[in-house]
PDB file of N, CA and C in Angstrom:
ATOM      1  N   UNK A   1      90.953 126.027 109.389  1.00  0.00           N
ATOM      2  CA  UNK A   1      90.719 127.346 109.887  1.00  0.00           C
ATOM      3  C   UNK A   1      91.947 128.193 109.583  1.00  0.00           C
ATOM      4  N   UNK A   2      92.201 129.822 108.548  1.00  0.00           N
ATOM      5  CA  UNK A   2      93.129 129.874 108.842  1.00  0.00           C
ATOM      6  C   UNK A   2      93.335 130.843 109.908  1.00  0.00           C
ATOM      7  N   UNK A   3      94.478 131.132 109.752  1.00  0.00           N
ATOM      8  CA  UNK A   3      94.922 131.767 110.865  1.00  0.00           C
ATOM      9  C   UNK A   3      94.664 133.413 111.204  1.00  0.00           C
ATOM     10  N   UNK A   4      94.265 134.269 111.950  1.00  0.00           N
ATOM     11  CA  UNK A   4      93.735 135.374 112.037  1.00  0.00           C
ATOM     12  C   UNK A   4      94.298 135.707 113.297  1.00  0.00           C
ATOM     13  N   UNK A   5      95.364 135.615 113.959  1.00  0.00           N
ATOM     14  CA  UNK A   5      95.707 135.858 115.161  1.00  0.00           C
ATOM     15  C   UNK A   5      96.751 136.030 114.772  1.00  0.00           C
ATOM     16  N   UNK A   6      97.781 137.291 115.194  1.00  0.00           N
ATOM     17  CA  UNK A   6      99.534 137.171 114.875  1.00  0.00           C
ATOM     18  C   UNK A   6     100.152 136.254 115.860  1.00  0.00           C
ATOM     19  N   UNK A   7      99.575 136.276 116.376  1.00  0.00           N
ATOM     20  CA  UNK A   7     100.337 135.507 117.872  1.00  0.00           C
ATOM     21  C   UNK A   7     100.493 134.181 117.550  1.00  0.00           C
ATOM     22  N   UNK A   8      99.091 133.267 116.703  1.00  0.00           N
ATOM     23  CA  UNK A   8      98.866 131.786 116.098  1.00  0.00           C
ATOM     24  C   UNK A   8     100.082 131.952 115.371  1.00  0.00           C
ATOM     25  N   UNK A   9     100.624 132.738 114.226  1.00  0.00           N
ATOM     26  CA  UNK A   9     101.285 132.073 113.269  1.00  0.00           C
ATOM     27  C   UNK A   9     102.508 131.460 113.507  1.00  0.00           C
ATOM     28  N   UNK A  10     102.946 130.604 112.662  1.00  0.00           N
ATOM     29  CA  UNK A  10     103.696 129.406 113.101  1.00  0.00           C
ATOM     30  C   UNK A  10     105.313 130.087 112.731  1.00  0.00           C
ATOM     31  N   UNK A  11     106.031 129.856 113.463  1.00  0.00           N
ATOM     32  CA  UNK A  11     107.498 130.153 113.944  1.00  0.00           C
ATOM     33  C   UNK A  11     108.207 129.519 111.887  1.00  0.00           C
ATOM     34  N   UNK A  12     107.414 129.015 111.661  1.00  0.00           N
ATOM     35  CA  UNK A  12     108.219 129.076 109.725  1.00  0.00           C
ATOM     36  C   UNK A  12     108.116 129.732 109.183  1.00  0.00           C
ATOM     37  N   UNK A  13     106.781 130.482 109.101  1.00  0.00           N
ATOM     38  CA  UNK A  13     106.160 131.129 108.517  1.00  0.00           C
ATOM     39  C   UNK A  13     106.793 132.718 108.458  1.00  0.00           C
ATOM     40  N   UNK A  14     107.400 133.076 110.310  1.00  0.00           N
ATOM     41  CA  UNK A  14     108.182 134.346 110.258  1.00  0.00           C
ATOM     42  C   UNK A  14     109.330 133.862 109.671  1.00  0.00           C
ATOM     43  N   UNK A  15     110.514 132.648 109.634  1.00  0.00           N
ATOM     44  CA  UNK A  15     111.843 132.570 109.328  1.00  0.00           C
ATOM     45  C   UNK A  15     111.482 132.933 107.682  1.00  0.00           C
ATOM     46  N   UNK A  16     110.469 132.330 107.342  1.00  0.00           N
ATOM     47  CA  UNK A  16     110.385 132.329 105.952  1.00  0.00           C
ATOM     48  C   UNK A  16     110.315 134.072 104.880  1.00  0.00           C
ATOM     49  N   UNK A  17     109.465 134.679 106.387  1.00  0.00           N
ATOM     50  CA  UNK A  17     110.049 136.028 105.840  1.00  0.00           C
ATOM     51  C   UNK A  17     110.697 136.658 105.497  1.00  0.00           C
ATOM     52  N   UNK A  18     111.226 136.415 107.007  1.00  0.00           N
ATOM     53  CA  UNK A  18     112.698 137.481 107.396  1.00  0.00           C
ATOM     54  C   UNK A  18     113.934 136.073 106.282  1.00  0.00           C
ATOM     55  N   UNK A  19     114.090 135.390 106.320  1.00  0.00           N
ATOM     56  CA  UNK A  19     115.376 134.719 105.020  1.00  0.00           C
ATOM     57  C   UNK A  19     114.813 134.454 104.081  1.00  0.00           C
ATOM     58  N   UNK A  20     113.505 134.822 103.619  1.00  0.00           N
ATOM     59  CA  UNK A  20     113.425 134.672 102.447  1.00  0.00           C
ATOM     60  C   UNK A  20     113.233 133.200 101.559  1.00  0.00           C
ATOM     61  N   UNK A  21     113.406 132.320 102.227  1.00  0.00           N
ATOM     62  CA  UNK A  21     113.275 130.991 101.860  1.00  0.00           C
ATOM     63  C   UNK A  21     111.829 130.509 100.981  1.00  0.00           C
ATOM     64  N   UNK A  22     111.793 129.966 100.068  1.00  0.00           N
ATOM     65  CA  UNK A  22     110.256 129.701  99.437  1.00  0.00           C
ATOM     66  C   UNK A  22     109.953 128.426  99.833  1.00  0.00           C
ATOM     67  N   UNK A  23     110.324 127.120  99.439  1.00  0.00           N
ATOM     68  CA  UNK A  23     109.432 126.005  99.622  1.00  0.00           C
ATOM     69  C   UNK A  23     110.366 125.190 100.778  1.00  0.00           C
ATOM     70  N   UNK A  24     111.446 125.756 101.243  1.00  0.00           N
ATOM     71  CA  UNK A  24     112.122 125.022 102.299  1.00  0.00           C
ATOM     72  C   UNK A  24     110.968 124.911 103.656  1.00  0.00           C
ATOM     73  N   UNK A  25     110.505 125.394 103.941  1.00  0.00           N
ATOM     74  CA  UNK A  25     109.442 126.004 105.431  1.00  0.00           C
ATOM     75  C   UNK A  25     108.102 125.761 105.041  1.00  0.00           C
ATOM     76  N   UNK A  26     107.696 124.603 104.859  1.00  0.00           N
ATOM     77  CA  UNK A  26     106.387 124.723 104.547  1.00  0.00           C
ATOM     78  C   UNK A  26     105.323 123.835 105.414  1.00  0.00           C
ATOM     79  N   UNK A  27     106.055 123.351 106.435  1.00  0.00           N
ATOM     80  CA  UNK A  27     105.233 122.287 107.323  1.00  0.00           C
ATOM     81  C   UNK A  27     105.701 122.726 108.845  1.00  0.00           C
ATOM     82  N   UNK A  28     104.912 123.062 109.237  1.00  0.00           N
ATOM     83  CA  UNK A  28     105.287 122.966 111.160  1.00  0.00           C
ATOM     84  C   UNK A  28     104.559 122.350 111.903  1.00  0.00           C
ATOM     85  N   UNK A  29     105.341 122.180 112.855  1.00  0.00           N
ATOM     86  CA  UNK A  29     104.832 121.436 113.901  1.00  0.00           C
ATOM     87  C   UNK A  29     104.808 121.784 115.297  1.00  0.00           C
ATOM     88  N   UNK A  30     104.015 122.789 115.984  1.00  0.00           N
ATOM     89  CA  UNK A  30     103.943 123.422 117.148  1.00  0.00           C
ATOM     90  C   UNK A  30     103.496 122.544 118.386  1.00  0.00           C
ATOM     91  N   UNK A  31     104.116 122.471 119.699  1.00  0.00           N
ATOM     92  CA  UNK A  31     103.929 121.410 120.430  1.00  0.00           C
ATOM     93  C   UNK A  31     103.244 122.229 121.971  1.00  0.00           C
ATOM     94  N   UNK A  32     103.445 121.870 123.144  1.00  0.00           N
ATOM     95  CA  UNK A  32     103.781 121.861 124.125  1.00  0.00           C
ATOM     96  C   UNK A  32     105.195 122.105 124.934  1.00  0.00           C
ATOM     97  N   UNK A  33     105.262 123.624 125.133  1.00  0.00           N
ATOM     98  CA  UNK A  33     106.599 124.097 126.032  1.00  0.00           C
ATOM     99  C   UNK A  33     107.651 123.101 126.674  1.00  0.00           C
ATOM    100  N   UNK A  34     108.889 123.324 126.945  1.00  0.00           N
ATOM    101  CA  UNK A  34     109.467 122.115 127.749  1.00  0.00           C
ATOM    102  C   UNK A  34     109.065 122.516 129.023  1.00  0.00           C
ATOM    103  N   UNK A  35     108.490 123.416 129.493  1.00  0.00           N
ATOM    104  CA  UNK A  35     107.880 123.522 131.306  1.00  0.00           C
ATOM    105  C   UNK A  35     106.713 123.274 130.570  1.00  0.00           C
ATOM    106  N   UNK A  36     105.930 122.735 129.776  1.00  0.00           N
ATOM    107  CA  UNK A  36     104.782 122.152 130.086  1.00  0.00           C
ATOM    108  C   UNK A  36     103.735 122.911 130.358  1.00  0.00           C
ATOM    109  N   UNK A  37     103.804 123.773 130.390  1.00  0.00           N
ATOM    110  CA  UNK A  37     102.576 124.858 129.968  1.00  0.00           C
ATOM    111  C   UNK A  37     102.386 124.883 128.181  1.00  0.00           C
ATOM    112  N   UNK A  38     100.717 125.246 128.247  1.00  0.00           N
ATOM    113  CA  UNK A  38     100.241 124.782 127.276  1.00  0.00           C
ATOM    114  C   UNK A  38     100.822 126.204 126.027  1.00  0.00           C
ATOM    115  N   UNK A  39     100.972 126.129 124.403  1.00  0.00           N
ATOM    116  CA  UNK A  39     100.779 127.337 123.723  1.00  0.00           C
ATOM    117  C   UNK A  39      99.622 127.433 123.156  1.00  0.00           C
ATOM    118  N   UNK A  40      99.456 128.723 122.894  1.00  0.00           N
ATOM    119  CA  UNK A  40      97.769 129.669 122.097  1.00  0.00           C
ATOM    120  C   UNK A  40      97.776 128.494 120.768  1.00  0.00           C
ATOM    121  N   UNK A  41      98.843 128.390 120.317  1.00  0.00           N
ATOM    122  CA  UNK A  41      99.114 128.582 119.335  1.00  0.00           C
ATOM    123  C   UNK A  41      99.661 127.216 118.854  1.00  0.00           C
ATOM    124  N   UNK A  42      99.834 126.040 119.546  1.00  0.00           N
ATOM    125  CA  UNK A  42     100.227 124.425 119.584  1.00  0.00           C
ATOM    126  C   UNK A  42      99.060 123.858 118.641  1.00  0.00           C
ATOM    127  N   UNK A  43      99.835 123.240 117.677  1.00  0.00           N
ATOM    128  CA  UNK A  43      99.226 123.045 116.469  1.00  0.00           C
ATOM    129  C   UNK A  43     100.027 122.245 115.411  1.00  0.00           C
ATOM    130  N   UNK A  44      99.511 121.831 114.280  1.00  0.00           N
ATOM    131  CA  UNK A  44     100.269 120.864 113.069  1.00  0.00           C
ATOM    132  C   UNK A  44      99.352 122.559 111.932  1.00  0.00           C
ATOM    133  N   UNK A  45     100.262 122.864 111.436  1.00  0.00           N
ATOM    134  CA  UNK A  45     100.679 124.302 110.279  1.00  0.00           C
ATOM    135  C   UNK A  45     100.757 123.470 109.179  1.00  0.00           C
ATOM    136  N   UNK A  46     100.397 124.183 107.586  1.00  0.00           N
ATOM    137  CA  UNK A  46     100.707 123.951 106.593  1.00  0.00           C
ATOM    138  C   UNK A  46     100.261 125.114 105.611  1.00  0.00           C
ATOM    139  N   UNK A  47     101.390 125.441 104.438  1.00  0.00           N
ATOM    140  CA  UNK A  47     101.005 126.336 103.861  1.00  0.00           C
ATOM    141  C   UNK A  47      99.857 126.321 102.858  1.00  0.00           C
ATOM    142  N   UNK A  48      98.741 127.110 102.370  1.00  0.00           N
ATOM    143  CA  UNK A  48      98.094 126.620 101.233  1.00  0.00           C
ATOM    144  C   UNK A  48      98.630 127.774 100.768  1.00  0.00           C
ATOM    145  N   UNK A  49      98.885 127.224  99.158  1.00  0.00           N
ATOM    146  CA  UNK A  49      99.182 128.228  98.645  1.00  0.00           C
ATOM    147  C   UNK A  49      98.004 128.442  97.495  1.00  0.00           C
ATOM    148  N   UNK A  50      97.684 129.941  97.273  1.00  0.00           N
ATOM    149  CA  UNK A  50      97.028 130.934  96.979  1.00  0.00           C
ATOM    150  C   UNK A  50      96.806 131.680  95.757  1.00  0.00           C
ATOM    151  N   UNK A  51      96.089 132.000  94.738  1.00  0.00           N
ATOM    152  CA  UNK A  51      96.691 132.657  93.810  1.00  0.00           C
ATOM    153  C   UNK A  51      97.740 133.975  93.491  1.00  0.00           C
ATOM    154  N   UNK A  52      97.612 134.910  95.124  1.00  0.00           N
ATOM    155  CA  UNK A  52      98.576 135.938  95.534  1.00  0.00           C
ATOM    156  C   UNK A  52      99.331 135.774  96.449  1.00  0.00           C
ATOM    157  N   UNK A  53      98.920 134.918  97.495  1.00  0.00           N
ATOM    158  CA  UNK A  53      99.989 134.636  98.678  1.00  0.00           C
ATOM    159  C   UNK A  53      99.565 133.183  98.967  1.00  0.00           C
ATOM    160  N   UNK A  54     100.226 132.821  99.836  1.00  0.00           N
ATOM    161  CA  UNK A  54     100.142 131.619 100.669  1.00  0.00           C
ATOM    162  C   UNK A  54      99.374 132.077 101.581  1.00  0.00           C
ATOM    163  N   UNK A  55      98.619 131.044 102.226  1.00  0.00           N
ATOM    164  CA  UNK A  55      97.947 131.452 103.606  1.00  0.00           C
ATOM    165  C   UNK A  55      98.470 130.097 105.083  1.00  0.00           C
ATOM    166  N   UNK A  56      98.688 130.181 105.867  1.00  0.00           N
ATOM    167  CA  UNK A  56      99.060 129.187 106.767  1.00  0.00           C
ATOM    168  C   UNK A  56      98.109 129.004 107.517  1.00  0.00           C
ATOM    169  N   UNK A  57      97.569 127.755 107.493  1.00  0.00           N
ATOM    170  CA  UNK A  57      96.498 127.029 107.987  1.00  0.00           C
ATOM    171  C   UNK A  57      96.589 125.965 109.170  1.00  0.00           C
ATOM    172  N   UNK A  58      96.381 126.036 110.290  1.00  0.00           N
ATOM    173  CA  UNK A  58      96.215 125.282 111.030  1.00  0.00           C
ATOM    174  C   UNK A  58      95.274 124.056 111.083  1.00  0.00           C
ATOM    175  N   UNK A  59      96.168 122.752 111.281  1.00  0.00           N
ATOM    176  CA  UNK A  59      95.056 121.312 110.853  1.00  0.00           C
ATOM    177  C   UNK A  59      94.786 121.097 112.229  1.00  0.00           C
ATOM    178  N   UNK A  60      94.074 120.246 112.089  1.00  0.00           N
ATOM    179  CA  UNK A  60      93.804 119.134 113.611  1.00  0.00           C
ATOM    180  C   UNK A  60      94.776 118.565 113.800  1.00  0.00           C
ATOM    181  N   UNK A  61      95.204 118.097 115.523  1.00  0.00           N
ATOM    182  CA  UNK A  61      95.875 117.010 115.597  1.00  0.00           C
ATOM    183  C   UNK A  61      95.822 115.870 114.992  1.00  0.00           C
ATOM    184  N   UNK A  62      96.084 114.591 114.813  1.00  0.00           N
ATOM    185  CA  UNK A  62      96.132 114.032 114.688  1.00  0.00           C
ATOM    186  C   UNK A  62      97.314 112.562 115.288  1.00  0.00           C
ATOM    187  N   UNK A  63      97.221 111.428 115.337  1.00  0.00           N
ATOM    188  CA  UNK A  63      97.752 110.619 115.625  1.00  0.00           C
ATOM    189  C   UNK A  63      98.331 109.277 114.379  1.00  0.00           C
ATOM    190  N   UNK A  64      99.766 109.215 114.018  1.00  0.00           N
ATOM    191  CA  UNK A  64      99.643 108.786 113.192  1.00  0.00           C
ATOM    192  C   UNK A  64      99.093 107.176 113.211  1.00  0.00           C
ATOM    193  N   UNK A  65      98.847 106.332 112.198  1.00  0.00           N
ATOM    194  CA  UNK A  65      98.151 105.100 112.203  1.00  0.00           C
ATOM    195  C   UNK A  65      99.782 104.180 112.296  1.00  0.00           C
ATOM    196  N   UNK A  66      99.959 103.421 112.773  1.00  0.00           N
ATOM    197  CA  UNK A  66     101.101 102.575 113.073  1.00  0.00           C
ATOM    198  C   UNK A  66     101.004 100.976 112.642  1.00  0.00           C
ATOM    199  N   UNK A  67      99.536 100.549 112.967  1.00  0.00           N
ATOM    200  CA  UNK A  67      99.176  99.531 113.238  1.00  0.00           C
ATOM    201  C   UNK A  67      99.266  98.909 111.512  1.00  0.00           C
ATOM    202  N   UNK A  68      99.525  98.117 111.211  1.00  0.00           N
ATOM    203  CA  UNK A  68      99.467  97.007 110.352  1.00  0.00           C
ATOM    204  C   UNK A  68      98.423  95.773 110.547  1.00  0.00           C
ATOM    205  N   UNK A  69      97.793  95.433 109.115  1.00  0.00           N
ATOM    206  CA  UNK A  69      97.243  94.659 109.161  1.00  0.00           C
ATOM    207  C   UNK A  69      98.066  93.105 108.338  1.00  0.00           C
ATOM    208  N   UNK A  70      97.658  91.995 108.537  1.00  0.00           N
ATOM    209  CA  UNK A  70      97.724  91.110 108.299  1.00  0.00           C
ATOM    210  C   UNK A  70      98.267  91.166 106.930  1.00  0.00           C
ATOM    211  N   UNK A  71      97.176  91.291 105.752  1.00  0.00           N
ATOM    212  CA  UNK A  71      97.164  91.733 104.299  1.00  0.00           C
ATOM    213  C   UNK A  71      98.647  92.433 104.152  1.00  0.00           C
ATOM    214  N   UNK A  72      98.550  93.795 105.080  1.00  0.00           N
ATOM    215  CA  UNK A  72      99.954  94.357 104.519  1.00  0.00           C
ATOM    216  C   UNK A  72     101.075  93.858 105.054  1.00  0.00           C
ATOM    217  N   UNK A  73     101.439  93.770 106.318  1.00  0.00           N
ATOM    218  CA  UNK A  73     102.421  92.650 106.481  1.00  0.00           C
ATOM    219  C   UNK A  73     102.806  91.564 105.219  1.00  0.00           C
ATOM    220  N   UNK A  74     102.477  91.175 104.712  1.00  0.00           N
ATOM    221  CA  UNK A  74     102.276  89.528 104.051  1.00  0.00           C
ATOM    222  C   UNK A  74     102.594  90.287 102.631  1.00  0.00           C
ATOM    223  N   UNK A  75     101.991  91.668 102.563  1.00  0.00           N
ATOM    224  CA  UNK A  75     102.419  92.051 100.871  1.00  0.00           C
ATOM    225  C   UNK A  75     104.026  92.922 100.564  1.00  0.00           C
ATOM    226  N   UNK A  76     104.404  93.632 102.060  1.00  0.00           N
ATOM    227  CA  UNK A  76     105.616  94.426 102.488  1.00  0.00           C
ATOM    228  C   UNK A  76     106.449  93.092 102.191  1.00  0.00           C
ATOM    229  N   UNK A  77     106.528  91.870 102.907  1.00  0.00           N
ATOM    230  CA  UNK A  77     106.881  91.173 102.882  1.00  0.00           C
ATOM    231  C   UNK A  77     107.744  89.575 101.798  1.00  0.00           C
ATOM    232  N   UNK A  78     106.407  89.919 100.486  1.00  0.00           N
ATOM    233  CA  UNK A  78     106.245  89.611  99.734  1.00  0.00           C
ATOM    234  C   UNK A  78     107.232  90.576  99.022  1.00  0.00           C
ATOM    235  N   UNK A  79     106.944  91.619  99.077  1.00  0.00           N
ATOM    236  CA  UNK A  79     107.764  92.938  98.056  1.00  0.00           C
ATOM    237  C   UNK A  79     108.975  92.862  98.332  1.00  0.00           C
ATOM    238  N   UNK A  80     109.341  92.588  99.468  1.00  0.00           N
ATOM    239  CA  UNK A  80     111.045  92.610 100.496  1.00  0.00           C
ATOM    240  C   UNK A  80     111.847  91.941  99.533  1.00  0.00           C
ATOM    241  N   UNK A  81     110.553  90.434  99.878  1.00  0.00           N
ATOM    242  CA  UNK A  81     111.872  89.130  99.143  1.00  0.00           C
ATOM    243  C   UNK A  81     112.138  89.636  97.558  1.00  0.00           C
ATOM    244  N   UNK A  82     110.760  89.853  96.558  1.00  0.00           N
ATOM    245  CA  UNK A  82     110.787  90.442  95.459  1.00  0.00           C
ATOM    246  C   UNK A  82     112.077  90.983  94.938  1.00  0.00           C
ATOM    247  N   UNK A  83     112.713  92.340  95.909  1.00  0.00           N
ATOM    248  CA  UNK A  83     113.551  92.538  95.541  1.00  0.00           C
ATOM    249  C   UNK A  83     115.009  92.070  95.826  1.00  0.00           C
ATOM    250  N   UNK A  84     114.865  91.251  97.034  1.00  0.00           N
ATOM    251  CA  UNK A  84     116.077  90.587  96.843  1.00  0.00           C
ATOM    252  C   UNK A  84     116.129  89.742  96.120  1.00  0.00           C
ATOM    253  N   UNK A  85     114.944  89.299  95.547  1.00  0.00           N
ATOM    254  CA  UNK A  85     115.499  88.674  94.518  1.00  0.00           C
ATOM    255  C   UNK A  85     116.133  89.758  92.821  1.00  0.00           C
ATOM    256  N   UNK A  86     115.124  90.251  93.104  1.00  0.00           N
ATOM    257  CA  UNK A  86     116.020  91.267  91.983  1.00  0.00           C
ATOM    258  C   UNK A  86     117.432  91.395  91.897  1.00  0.00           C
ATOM    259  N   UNK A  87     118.067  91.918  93.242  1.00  0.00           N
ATOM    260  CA  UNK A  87     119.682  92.686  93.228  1.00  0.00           C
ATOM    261  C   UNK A  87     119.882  91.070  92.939  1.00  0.00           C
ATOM    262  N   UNK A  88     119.437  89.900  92.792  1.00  0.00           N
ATOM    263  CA  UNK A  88     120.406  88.334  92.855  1.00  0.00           C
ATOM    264  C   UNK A  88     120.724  87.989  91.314  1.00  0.00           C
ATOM    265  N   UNK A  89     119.504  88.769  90.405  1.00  0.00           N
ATOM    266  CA  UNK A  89     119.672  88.446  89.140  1.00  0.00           C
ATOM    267  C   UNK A  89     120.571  88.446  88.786  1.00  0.00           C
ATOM    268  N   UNK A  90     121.283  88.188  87.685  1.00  0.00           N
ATOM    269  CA  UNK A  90     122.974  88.585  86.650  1.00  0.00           C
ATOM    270  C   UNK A  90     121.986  89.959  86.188  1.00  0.00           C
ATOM    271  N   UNK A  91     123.131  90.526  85.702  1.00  0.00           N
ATOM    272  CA  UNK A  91     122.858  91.847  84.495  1.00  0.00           C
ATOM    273  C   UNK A  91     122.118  91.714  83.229  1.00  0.00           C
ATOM    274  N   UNK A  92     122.300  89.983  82.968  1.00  0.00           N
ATOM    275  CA  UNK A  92     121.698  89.881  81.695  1.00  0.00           C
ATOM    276  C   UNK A  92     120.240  89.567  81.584  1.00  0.00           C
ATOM    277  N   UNK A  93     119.763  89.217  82.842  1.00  0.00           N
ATOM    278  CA  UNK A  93     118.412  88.701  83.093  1.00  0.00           C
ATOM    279  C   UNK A  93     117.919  90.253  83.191  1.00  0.00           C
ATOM    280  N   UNK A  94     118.502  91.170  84.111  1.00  0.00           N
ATOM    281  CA  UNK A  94     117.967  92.298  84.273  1.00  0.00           C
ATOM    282  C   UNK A  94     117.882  93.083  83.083  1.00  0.00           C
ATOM    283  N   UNK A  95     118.626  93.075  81.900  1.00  0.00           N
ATOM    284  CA  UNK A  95     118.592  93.578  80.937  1.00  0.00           C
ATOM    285  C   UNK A  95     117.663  93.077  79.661  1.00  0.00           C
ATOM    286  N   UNK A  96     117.443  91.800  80.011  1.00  0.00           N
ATOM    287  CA  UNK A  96     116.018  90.748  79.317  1.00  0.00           C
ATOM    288  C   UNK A  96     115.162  91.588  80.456  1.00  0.00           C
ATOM    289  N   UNK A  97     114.426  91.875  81.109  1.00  0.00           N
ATOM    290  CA  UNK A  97     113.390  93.015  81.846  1.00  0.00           C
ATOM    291  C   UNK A  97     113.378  94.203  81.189  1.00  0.00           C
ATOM    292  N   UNK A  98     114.340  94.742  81.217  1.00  0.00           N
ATOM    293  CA  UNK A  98     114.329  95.672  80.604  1.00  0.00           C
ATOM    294  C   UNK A  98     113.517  96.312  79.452  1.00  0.00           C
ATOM    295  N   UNK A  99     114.251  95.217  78.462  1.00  0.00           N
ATOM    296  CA  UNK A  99     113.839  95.728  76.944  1.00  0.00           C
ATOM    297  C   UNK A  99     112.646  94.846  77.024  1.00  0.00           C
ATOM    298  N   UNK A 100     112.022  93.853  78.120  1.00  0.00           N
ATOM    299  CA  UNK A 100     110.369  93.508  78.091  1.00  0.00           C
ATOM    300  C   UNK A 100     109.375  94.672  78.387  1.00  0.00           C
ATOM    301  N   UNK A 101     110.284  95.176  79.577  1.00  0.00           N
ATOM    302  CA  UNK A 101     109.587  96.538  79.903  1.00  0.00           C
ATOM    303  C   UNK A 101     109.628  97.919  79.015  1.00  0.00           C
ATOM    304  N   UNK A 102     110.207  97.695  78.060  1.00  0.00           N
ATOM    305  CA  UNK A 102     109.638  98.947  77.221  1.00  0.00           C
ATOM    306  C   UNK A 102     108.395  98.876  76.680  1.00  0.00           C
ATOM    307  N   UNK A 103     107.702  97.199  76.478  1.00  0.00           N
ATOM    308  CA  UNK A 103     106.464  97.367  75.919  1.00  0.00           C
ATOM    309  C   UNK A 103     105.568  98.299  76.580  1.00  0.00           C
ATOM    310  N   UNK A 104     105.828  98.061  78.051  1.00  0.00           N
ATOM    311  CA  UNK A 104     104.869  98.995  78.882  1.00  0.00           C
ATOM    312  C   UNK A 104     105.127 100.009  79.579  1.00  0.00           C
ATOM    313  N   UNK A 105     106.736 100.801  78.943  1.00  0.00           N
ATOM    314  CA  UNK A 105     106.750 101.824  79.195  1.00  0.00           C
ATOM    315  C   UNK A 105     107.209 102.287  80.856  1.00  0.00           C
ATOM    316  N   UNK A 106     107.902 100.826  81.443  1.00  0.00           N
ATOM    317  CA  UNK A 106     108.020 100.952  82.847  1.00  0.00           C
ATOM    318  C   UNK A 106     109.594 100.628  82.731  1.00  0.00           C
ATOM    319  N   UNK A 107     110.045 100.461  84.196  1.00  0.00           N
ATOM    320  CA  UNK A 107     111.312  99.650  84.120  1.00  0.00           C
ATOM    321  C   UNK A 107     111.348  98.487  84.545  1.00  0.00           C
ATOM    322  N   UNK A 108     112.661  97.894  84.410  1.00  0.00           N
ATOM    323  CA  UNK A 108     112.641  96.319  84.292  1.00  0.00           C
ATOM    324  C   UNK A 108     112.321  96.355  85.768  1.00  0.00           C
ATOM    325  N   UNK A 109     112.960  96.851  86.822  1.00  0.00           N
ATOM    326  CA  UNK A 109     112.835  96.294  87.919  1.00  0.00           C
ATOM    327  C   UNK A 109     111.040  96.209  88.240  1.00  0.00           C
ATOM    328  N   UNK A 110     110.577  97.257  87.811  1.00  0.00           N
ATOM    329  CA  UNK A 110     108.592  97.591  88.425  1.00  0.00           C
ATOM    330  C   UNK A 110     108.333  96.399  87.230  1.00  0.00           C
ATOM    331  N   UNK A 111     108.794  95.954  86.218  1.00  0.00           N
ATOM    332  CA  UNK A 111     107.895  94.429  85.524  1.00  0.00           C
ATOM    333  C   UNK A 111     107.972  93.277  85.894  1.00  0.00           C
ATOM    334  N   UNK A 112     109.507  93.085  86.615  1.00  0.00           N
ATOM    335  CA  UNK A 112     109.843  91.876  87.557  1.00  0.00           C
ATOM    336  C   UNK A 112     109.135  92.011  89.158  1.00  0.00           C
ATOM    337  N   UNK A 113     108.807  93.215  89.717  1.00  0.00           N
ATOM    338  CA  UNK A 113     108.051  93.343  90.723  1.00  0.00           C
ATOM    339  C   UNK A 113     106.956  93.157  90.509  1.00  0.00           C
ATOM    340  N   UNK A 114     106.145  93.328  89.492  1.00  0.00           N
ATOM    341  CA  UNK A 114     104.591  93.419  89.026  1.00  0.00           C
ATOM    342  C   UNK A 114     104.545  91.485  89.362  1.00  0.00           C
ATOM    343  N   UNK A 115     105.482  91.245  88.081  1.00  0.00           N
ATOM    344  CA  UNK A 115     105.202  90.002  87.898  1.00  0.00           C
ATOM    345  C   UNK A 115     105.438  88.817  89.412  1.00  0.00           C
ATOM    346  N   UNK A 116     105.900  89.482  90.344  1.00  0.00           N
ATOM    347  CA  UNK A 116     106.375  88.761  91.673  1.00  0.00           C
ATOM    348  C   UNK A 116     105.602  88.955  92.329  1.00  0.00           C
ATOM    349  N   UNK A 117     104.820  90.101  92.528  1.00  0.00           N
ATOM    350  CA  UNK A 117     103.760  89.768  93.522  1.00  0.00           C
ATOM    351  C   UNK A 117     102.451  89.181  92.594  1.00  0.00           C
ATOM    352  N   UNK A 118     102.468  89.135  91.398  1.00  0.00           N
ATOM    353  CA  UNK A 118     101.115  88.592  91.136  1.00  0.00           C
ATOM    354  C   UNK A 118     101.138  86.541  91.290  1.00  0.00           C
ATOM    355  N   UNK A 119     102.405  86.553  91.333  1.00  0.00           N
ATOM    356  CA  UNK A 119     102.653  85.004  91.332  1.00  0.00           C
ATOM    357  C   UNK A 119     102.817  84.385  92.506  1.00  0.00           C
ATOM    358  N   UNK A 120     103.249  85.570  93.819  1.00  0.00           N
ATOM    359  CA  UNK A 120     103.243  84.606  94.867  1.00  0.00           C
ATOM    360  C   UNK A 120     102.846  85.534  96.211  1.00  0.00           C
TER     361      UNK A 120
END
């Protein structure tokens, strides 16, 4: 929904005026007063930008997801050791990655990671 109320718009949106700032201010986050009275205007802001202006759009709340599953645990995990094993290599192993990884255009470290989680 965007915004059509002066009163809604989000406290970045004026700094961004008045200093002039372009892509520094582009996310707000409007809450609940510290006395706890509610605002018009308490909300998660984001700019869309426009072919002439930006417009600032108010999203839904939301709650972020925290929870982990099994699968990702076990693959974070997997990736962790991955790279400690990486920083353990010598220079010269890392530099044999390397010039393997130009076939595909990646770096050594993402071909020794590829190849670590597909093996264990």
């Amino acid at each position: 929904m965007a915004i059509k109320n002066p009163i809604e718009e989000p406290i970045g949106a004026k700094v961004k005026g008045i200093c002039g700032l372009t892509g520094m201010i582009g996310f707000n986050r409007i809450g609940k007063f510290a006395t706890g009275s509610e605002n018009n205007a308490a909300g998660i802001y984001r700019i869309k930008p426009g072919r002439r202006s930006n417009t600032n759009v108010k999203m839904n709340f939301y709650t972020q997801w925290k929870e982990r599953t099994v699968n990702q645990i076990a693959a974070a995990t997997t990736f962790k050791n991955g790279m400690t094993a990486w920083s353990a290599l010598t220079e010269e192993e890392k530099e044999g990655y390397n010039e393997r990884a130009i076939k595909y255009k990646i770096e050594g470290v993402n071909l020794f990671i590829r190849e670590w989680m597909r093996s264990h």
